[in-house]
PDB file of N, CA and C in Angstrom:
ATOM      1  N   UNK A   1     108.610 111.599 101.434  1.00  0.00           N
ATOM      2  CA  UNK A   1     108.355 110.241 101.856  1.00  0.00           C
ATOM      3  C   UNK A   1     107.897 110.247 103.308  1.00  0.00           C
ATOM      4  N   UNK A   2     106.571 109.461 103.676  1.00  0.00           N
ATOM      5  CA  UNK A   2     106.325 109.610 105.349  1.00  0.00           C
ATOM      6  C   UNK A   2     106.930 108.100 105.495  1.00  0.00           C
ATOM      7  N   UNK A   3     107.103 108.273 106.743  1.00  0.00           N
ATOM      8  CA  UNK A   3     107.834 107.006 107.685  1.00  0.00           C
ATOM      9  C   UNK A   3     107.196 106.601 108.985  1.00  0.00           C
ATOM     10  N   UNK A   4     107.537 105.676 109.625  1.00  0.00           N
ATOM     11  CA  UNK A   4     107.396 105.170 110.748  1.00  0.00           C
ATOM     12  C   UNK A   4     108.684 104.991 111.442  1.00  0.00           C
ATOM     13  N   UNK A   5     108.179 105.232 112.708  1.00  0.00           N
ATOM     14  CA  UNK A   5     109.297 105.609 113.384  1.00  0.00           C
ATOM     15  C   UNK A   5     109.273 104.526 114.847  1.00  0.00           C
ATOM     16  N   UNK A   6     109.594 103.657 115.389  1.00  0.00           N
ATOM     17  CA  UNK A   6     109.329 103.390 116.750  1.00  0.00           C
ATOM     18  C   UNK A   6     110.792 103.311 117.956  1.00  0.00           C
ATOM     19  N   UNK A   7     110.571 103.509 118.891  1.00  0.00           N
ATOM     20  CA  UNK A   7     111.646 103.908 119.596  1.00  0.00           C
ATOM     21  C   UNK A   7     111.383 103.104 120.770  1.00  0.00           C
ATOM     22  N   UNK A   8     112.423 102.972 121.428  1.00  0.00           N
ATOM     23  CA  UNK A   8     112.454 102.169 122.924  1.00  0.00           C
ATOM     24  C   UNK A   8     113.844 102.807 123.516  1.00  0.00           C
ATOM     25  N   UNK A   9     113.077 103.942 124.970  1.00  0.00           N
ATOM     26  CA  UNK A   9     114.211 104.184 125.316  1.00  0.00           C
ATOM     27  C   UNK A   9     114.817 103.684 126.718  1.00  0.00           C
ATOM     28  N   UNK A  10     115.752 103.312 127.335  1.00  0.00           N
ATOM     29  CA  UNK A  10     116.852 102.695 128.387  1.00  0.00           C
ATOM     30  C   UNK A  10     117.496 103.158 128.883  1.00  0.00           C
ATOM     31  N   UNK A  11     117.014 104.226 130.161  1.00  0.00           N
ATOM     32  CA  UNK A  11     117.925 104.627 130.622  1.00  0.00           C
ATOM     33  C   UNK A  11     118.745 103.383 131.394  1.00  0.00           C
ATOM     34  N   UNK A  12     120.483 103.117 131.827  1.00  0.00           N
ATOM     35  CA  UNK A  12     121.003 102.170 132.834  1.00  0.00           C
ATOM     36  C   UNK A  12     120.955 102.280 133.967  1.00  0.00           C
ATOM     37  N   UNK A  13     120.107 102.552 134.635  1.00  0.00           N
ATOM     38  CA  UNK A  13     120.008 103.160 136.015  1.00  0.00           C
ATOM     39  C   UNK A  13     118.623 102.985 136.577  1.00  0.00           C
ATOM     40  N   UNK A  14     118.482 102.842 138.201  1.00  0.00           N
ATOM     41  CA  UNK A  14     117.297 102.744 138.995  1.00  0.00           C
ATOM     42  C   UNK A  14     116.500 103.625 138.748  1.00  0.00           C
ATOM     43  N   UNK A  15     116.660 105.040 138.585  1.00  0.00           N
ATOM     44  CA  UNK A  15     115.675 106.467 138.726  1.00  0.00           C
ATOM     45  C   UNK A  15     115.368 106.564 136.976  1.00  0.00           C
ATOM     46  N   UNK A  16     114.982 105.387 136.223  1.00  0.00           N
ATOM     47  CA  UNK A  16     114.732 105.585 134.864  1.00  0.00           C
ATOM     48  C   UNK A  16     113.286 105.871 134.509  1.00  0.00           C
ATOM     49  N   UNK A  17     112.146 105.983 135.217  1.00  0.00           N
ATOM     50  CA  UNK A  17     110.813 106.185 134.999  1.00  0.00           C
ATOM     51  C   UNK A  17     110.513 107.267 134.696  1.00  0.00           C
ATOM     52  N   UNK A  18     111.180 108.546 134.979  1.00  0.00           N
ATOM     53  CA  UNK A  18     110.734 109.928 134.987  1.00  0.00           C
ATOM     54  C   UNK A  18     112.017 110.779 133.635  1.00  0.00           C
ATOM     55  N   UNK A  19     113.090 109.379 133.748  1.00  0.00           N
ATOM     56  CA  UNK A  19     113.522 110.213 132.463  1.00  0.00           C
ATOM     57  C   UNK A  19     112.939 109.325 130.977  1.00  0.00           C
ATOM     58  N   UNK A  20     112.303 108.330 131.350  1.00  0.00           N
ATOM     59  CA  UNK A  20     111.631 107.664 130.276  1.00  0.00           C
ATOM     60  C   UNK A  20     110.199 108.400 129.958  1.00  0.00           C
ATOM     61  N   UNK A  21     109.730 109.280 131.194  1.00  0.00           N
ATOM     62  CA  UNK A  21     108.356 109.785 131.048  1.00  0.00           C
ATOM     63  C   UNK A  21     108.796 110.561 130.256  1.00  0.00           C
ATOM     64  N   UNK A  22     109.601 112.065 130.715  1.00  0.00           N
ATOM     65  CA  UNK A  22     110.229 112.786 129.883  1.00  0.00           C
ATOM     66  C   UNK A  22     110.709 113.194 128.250  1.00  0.00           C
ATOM     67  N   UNK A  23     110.883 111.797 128.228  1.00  0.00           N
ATOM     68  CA  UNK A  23     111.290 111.643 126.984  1.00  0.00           C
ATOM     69  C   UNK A  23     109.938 111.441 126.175  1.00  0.00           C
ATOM     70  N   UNK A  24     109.157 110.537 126.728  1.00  0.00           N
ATOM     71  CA  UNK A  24     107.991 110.571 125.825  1.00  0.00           C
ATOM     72  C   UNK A  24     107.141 112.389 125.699  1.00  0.00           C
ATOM     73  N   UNK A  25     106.938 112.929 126.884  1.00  0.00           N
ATOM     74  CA  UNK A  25     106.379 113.908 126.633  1.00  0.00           C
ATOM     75  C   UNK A  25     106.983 114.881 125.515  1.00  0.00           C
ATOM     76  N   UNK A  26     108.340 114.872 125.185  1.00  0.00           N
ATOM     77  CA  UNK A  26     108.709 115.787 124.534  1.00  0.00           C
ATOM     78  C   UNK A  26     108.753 114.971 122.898  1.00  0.00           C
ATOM     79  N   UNK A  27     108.443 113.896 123.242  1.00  0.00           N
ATOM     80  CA  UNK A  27     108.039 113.362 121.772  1.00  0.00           C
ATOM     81  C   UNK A  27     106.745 113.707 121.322  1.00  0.00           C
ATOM     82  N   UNK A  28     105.597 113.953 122.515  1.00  0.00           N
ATOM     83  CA  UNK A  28     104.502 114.099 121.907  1.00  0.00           C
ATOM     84  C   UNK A  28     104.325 115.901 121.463  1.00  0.00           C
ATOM     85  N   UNK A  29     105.420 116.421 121.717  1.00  0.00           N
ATOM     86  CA  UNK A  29     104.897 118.042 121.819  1.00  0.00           C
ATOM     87  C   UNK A  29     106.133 118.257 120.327  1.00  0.00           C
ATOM     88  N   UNK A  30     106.010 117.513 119.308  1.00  0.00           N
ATOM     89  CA  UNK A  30     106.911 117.421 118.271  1.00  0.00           C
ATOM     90  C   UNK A  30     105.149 117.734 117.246  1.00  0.00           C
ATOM     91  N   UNK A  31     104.527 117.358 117.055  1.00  0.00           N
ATOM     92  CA  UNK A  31     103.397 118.008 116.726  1.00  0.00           C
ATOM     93  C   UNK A  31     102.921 116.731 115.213  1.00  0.00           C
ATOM     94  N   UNK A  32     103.774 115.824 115.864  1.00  0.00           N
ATOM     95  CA  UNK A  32     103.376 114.574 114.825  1.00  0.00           C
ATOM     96  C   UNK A  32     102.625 113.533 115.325  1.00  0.00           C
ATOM     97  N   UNK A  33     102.078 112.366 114.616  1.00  0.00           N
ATOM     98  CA  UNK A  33     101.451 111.874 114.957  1.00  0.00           C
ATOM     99  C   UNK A  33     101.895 110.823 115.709  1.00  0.00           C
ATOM    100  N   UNK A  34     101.126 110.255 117.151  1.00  0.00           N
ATOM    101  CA  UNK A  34     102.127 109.295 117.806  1.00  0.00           C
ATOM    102  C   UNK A  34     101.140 108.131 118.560  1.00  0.00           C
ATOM    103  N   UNK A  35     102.028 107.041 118.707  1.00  0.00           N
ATOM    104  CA  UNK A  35     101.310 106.155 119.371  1.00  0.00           C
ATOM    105  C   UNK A  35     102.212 105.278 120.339  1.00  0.00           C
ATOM    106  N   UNK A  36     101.927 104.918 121.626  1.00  0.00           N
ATOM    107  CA  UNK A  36     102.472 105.056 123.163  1.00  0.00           C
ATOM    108  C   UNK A  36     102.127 103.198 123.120  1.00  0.00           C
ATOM    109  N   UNK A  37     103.160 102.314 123.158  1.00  0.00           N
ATOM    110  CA  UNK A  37     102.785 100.897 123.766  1.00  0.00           C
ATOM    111  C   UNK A  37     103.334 100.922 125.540  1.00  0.00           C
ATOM    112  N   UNK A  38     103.309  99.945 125.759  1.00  0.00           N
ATOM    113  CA  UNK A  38     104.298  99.726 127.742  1.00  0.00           C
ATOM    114  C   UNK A  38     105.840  99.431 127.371  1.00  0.00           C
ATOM    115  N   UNK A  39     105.869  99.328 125.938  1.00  0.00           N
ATOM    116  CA  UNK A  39     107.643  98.517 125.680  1.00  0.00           C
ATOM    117  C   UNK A  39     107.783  99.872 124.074  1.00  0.00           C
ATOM    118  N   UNK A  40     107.115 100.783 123.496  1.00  0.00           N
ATOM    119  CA  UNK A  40     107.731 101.845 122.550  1.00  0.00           C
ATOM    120  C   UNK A  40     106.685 102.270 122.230  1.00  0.00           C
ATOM    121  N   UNK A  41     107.273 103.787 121.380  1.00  0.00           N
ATOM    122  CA  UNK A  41     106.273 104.774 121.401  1.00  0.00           C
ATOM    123  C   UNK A  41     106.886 104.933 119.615  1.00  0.00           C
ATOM    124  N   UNK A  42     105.781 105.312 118.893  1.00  0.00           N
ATOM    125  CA  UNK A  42     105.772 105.453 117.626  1.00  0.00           C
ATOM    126  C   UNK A  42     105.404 106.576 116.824  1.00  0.00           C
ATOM    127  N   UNK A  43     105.841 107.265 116.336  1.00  0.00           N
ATOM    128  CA  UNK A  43     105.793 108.141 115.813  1.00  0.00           C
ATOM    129  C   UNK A  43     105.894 108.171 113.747  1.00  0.00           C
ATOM    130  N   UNK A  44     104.705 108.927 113.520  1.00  0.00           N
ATOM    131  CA  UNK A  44     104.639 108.896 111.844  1.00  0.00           C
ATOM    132  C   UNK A  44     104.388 110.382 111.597  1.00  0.00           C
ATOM    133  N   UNK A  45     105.208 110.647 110.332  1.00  0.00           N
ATOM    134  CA  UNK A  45     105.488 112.002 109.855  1.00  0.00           C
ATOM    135  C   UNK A  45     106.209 111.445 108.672  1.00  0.00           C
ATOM    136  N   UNK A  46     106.521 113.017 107.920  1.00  0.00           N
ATOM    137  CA  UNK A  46     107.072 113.331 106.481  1.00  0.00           C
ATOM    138  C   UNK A  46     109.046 113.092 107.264  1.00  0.00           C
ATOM    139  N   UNK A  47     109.431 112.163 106.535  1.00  0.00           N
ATOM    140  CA  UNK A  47     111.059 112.201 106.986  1.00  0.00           C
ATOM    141  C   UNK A  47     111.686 113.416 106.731  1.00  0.00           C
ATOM    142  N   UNK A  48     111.534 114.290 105.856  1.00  0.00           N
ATOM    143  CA  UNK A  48     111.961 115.189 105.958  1.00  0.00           C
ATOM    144  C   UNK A  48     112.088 116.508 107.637  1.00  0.00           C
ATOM    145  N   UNK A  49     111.031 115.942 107.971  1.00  0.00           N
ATOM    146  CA  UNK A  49     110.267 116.668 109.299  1.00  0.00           C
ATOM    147  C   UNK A  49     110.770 115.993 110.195  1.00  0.00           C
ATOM    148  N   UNK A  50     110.672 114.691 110.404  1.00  0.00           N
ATOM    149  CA  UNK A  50     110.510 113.924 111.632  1.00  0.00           C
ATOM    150  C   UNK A  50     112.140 113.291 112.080  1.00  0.00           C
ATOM    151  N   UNK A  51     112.978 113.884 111.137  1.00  0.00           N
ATOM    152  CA  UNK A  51     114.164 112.853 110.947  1.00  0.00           C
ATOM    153  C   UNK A  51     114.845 114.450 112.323  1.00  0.00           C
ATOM    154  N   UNK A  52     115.183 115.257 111.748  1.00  0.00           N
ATOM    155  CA  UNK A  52     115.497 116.021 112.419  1.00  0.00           C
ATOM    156  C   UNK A  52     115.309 117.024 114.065  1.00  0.00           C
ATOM    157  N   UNK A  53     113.732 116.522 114.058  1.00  0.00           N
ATOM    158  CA  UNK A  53     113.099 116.424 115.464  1.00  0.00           C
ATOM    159  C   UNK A  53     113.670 115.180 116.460  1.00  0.00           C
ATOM    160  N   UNK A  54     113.952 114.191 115.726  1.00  0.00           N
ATOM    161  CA  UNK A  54     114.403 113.127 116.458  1.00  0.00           C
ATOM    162  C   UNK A  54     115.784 112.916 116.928  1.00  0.00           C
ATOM    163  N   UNK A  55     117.108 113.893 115.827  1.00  0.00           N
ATOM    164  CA  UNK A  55     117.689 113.948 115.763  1.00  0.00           C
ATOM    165  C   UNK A  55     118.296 114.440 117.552  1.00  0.00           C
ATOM    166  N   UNK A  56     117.309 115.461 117.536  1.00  0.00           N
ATOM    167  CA  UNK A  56     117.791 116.832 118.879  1.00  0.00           C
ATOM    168  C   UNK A  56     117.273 116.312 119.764  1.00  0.00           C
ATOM    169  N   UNK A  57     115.870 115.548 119.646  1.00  0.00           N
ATOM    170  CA  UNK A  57     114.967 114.729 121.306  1.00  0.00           C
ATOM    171  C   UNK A  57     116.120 113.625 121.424  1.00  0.00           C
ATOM    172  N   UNK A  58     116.177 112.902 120.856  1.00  0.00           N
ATOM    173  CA  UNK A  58     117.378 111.546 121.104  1.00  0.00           C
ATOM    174  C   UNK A  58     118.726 112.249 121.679  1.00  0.00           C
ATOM    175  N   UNK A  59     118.846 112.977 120.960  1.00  0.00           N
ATOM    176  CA  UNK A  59     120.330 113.364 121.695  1.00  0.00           C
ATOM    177  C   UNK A  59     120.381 114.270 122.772  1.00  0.00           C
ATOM    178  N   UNK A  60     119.132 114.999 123.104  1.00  0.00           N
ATOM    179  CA  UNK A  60     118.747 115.903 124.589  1.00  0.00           C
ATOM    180  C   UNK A  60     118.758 114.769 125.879  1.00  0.00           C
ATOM    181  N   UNK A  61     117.990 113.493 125.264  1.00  0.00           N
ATOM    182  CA  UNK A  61     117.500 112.240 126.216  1.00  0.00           C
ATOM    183  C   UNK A  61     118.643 111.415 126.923  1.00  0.00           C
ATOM    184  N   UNK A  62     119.795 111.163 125.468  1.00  0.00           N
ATOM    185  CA  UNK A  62     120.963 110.564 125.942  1.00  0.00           C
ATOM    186  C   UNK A  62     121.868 111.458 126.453  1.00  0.00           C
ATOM    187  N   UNK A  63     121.983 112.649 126.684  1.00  0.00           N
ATOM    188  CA  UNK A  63     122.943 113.622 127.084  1.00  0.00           C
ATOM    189  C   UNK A  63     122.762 113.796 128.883  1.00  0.00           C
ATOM    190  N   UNK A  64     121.359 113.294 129.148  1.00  0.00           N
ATOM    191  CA  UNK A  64     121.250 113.118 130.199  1.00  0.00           C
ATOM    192  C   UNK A  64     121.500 112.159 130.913  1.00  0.00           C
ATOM    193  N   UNK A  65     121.808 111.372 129.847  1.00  0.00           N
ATOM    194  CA  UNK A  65     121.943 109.715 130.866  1.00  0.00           C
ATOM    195  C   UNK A  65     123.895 109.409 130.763  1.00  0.00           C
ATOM    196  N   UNK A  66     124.400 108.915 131.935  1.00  0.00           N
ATOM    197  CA  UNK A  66     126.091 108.460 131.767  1.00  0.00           C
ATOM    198  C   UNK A  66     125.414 107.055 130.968  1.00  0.00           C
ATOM    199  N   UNK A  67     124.487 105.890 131.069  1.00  0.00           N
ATOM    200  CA  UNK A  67     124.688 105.469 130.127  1.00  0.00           C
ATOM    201  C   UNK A  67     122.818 105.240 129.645  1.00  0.00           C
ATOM    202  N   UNK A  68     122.706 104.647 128.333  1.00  0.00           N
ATOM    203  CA  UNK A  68     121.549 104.082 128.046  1.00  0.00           C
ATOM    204  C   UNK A  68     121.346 103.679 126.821  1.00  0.00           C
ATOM    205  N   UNK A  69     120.313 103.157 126.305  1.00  0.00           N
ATOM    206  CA  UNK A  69     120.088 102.408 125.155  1.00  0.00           C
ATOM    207  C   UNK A  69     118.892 103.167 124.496  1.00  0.00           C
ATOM    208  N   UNK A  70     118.616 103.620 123.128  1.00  0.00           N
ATOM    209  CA  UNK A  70     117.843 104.276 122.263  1.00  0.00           C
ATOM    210  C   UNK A  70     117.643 103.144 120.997  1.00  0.00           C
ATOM    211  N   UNK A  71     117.059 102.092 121.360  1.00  0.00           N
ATOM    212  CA  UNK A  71     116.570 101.490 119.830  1.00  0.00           C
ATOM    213  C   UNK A  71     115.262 101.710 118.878  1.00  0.00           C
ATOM    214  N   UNK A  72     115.822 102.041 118.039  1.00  0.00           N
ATOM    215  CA  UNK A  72     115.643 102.612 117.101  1.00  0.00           C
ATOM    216  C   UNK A  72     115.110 102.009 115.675  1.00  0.00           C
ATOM    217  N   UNK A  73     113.854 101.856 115.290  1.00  0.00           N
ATOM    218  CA  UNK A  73     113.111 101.273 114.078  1.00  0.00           C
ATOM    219  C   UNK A  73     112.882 101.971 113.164  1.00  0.00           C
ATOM    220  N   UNK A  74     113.170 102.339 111.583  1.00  0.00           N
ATOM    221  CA  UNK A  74     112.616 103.508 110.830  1.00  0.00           C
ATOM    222  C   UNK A  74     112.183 102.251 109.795  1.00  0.00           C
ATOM    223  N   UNK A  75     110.426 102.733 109.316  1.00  0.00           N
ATOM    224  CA  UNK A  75     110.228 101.911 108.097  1.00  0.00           C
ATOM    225  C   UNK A  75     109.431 102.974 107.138  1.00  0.00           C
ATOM    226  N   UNK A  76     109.988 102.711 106.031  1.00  0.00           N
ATOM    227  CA  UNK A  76     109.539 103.532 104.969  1.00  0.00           C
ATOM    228  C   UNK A  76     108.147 103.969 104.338  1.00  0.00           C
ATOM    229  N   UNK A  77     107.139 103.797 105.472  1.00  0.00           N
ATOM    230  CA  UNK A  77     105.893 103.502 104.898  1.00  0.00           C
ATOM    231  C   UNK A  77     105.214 104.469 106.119  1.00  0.00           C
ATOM    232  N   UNK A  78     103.934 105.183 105.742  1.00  0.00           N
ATOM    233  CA  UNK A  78     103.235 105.215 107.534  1.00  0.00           C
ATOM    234  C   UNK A  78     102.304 104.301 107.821  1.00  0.00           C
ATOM    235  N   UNK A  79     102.373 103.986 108.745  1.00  0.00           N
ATOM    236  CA  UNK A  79     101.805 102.394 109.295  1.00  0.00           C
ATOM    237  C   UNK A  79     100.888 102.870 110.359  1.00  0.00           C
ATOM    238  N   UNK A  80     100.640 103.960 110.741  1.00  0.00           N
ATOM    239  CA  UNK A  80      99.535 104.590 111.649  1.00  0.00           C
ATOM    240  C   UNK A  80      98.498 104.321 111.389  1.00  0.00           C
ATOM    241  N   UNK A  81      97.866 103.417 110.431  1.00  0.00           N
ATOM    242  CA  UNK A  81      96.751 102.723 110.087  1.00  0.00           C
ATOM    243  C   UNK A  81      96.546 101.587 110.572  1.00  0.00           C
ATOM    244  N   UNK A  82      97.758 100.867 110.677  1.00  0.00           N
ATOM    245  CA  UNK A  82      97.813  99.539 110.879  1.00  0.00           C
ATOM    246  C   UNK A  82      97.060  99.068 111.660  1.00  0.00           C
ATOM    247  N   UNK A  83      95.980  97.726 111.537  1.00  0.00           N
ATOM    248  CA  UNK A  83      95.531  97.265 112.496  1.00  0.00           C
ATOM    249  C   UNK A  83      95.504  95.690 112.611  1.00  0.00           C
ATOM    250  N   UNK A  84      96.054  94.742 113.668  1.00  0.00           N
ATOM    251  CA  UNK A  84      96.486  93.612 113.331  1.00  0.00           C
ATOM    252  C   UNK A  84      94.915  92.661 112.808  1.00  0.00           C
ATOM    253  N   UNK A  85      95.269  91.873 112.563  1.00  0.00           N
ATOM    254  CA  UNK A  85      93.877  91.216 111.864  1.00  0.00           C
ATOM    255  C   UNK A  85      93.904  89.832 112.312  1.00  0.00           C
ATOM    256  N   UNK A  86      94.524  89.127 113.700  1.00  0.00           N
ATOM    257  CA  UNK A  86      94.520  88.322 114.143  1.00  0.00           C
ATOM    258  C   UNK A  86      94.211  88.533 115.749  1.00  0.00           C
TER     259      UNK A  86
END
């Protein structure tokens, strides 16, 4: 089954730009397909693949932070096509 994936990450703290950069770069070197907004970054792959890459980047990202927020969207479809029509 491929999926969609979109993420928004929070670090709680002033110096959050470079661990938010961070985090995206090591999303893009996951070798799936991805797409970068100013408010989440999206990622589409086989769940079998992508569930477990996310598993270890999410928890490398929050291990660095005392606190932060990782929200988290999974939809059952790949939507990397999508294009709005309005």
């Amino acid at each position: 089954m491929n999926i969609s994936v979109e993420l928004t990450f929070t670090p709680l703290h002033d110096q959050y730009r470079d661990r938010i950069k961070n985090f995206i770069l090591d999303l893009r070197n996951g070798g799936f397909t991805i797409s970068e907004t100013p408010l989440s970054t999206q990622l589409y792959g086989s769940y079998d693949a992508l569930m477990p890459f996310l598993m270890k980047t999410i928890k490398t990202a929050l291990g660095k932070e005392e606190k932060g927020i990782m929200h988290l969207k999974i939809y059952n479809a790949d939507r990397s096509n999508y294009v709005s029509d309005f």
